[in-house]
C-alpha atoms as a PDB file:
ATOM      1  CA  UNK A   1     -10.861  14.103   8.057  1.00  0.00           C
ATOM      2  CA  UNK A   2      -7.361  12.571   6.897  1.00  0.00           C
ATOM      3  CA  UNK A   3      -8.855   9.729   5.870  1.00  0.00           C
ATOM      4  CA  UNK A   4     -11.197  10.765   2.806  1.00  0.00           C
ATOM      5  CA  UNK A   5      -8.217  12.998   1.489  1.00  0.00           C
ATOM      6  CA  UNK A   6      -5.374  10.490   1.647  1.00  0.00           C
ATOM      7  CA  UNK A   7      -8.015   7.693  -0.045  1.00  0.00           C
ATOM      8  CA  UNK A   8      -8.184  10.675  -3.209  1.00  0.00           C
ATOM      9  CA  UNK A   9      -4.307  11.267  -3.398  1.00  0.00           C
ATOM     10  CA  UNK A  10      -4.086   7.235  -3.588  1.00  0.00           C
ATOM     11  CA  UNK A  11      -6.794   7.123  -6.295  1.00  0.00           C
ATOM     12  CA  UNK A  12      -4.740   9.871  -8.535  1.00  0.00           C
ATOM     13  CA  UNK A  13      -1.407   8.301  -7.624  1.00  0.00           C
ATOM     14  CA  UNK A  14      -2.970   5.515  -9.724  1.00  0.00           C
ATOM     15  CA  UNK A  15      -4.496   7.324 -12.141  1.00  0.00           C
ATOM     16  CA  UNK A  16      -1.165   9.665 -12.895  1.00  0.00           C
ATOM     17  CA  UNK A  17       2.123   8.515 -11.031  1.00  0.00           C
ATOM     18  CA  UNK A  18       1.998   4.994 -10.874  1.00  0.00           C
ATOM     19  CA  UNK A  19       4.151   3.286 -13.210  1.00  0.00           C
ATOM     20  CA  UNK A  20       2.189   0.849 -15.355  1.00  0.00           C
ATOM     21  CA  UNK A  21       3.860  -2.260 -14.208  1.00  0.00           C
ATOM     22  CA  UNK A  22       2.489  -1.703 -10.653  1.00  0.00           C
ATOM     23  CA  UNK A  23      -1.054  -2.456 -12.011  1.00  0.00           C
ATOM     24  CA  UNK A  24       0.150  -4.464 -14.663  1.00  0.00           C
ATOM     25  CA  UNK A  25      -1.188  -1.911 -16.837  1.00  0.00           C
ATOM     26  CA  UNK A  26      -2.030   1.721 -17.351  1.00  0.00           C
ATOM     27  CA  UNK A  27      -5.015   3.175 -15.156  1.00  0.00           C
ATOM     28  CA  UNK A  28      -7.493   4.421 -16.861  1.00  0.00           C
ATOM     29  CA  UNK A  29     -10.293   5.219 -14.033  1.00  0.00           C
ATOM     30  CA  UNK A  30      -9.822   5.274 -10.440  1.00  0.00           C
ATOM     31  CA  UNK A  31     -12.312   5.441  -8.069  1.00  0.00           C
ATOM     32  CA  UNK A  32     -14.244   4.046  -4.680  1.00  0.00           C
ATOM     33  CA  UNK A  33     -16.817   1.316  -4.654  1.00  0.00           C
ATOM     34  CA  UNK A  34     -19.413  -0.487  -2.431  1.00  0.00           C
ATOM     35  CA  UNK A  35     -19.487  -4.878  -3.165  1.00  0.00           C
ATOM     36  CA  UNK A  36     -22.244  -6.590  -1.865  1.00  0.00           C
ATOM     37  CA  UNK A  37     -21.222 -10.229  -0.605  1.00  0.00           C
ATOM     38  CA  UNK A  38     -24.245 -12.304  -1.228  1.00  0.00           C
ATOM     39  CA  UNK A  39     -23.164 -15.315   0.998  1.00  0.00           C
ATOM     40  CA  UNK A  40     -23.005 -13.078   3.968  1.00  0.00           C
ATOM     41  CA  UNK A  41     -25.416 -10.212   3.255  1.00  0.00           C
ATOM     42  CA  UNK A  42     -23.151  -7.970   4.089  1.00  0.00           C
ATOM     43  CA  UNK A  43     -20.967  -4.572   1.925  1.00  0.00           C
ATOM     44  CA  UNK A  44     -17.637  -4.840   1.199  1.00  0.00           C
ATOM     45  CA  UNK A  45     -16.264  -1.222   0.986  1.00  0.00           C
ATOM     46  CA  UNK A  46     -13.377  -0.283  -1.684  1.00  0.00           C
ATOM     47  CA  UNK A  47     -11.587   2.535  -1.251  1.00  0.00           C
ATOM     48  CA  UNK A  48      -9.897   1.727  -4.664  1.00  0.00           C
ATOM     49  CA  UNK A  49     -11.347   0.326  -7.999  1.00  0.00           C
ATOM     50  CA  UNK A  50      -8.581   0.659 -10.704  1.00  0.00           C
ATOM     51  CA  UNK A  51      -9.370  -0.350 -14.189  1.00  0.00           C
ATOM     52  CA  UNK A  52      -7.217  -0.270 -17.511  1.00  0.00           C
ATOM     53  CA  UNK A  53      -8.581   1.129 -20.747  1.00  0.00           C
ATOM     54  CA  UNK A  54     -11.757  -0.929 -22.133  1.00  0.00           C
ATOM     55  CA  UNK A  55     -11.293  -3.629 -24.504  1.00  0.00           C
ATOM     56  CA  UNK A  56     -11.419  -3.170 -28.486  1.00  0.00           C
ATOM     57  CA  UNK A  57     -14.779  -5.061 -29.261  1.00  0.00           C
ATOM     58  CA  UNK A  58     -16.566  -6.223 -26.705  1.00  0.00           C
ATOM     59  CA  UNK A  59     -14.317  -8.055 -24.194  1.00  0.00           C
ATOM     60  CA  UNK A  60     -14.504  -7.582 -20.661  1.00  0.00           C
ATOM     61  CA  UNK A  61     -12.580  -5.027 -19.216  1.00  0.00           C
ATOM     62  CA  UNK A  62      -9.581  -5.445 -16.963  1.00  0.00           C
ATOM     63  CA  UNK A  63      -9.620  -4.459 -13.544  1.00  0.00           C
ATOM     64  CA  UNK A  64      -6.412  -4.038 -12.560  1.00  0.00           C
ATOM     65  CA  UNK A  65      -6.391  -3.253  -8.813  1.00  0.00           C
ATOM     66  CA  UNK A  66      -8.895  -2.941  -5.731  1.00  0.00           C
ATOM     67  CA  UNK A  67      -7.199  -1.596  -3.099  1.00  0.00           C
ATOM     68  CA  UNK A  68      -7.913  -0.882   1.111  1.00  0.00           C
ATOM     69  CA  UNK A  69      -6.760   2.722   1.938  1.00  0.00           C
ATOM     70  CA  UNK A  70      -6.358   4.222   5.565  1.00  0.00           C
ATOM     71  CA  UNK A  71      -4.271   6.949   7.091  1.00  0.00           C
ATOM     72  CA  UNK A  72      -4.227   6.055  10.903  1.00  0.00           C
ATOM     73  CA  UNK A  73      -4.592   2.240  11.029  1.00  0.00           C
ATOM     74  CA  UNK A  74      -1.356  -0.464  10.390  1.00  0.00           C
ATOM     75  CA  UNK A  75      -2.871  -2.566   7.521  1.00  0.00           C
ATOM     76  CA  UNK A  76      -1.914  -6.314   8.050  1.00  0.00           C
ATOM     77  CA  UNK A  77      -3.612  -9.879   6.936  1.00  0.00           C
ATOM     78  CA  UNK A  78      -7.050  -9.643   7.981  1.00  0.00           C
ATOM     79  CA  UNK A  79      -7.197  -6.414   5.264  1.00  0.00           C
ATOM     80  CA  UNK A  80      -5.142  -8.097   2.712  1.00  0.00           C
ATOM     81  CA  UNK A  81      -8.058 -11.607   3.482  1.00  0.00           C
ATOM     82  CA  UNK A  82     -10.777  -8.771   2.966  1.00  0.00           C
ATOM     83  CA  UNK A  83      -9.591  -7.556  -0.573  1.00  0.00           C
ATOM     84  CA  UNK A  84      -9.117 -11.442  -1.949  1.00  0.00           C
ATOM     85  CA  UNK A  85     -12.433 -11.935  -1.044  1.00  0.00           C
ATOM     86  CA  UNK A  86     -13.978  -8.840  -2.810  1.00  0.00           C
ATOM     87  CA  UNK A  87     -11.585  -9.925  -5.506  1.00  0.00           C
ATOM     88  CA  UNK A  88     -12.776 -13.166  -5.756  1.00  0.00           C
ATOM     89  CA  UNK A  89     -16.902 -11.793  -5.560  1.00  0.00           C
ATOM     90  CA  UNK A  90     -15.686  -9.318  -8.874  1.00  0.00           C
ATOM     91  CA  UNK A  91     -14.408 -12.470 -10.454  1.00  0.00           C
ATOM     92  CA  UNK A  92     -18.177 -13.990 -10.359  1.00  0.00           C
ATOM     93  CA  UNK A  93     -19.223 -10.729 -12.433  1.00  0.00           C
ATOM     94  CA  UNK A  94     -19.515 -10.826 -16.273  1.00  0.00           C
ATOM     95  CA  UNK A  95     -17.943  -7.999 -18.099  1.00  0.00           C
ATOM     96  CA  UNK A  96     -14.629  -7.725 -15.652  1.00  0.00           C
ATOM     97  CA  UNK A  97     -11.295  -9.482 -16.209  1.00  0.00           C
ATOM     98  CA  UNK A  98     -10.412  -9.533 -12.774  1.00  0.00           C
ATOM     99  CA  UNK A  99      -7.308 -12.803 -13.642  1.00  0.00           C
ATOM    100  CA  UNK A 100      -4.526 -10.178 -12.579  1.00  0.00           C
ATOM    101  CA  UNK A 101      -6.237  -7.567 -10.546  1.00  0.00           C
ATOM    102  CA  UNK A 102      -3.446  -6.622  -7.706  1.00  0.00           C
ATOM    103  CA  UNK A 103      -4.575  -6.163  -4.323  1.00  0.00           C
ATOM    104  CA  UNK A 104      -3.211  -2.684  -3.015  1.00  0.00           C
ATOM    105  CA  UNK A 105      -2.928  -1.671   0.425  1.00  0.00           C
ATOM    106  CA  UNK A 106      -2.526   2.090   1.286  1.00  0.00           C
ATOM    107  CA  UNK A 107      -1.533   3.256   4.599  1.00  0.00           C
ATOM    108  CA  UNK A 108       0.224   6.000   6.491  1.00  0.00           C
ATOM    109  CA  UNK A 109       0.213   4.320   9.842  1.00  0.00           C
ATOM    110  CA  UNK A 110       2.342   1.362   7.955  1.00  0.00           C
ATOM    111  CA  UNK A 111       1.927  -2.666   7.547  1.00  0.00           C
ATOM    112  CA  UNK A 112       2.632  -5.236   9.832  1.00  0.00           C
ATOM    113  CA  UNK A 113       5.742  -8.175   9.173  1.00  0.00           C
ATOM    114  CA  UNK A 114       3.690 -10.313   8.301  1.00  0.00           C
ATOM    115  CA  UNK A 115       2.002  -8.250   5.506  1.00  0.00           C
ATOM    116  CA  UNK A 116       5.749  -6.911   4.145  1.00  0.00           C
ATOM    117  CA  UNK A 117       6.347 -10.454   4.019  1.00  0.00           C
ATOM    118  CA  UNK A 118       3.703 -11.934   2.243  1.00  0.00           C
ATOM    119  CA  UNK A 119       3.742  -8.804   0.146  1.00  0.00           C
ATOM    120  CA  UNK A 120       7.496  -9.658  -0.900  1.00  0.00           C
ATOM    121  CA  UNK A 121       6.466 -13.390  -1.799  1.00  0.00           C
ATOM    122  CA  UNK A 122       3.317 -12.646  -4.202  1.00  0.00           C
ATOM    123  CA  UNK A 123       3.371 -10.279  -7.093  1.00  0.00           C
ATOM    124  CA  UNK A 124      -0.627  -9.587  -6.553  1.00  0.00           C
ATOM    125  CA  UNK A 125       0.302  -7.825  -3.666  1.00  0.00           C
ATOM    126  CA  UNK A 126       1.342  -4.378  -3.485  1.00  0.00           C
ATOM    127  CA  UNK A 127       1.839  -1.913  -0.212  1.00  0.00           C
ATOM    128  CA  UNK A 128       1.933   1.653  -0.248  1.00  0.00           C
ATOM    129  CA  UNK A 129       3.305   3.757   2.060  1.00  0.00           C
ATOM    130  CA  UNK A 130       3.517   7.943   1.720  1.00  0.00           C
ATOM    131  CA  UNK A 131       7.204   7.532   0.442  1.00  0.00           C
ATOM    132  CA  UNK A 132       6.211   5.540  -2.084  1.00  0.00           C
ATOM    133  CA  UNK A 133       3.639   8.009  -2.995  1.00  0.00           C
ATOM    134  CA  UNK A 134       5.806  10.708  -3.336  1.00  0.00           C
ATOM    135  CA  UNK A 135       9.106   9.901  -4.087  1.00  0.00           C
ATOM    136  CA  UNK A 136       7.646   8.344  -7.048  1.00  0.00           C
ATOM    137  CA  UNK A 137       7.168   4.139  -7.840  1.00  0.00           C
END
């Protein structure tokens, strides 16, 4: 049971440690979602939804980050494929400004190479690992 609990402390890491230019913004609600893809019929799970305070007016409001969270599992490209896809199904939705929504992968077990490395080449892209959790960002 791991799993639920370290997919919370990610979720308030966002909402209260993170510094705002991880999300490219401040986090204003943090929590777990369910995406439908229509083209396959199938449900994208999110273990994080971060978006940044609504708009003045009536603008859509930014969503900063969606993120893929697991404690025993090495994260690597086919996760990192699985978020820009339920980034690009938000992006179809009116009221979200999803333009520089980061992609965050959470995991305790680690990342593979090539995930550090793409990770190190795009700024949309961000990895965290427990020490990053709590030796601050």
């Amino acid at each position: 049971m791991l799993g639920p609990a370290f997919e919370e402390i990610v979720r308030q890491w966002a909402l209260r440690f993170a510094a705002p230019e991880t999300f490219g913004g401040v986090v204003a609600e943090a929590s777990a979602a369910v995406l439908t893809d229509p083209s396959t019929r199938t449900s994208l799970e999110l273990d994080l939804v971060a978006f940044g305070e609504p708009p003045f007016g009536d603008g859509p409001r930014p969503l900063l980050a969606i993120g893929e969270v697991k404690w025993g599992r090495t994260l690597g490209r086919p996760e990192l494929d699985r978020l820009s896809r339920a980034r690009d199904l938000l992006a179809a939705r009116p009221g979200l400004d999803v333009r520089d929504a980061r992609l965050l992968l959470a995991s305790a077990a680690g990342f593979t190479d090539e995930l550090r490395q793409t990770a190190g080449q795009r700024p949309d892209v961000v990895l965290v690992d427990p020490s990053r959790l709590y030796s601050g960002d």
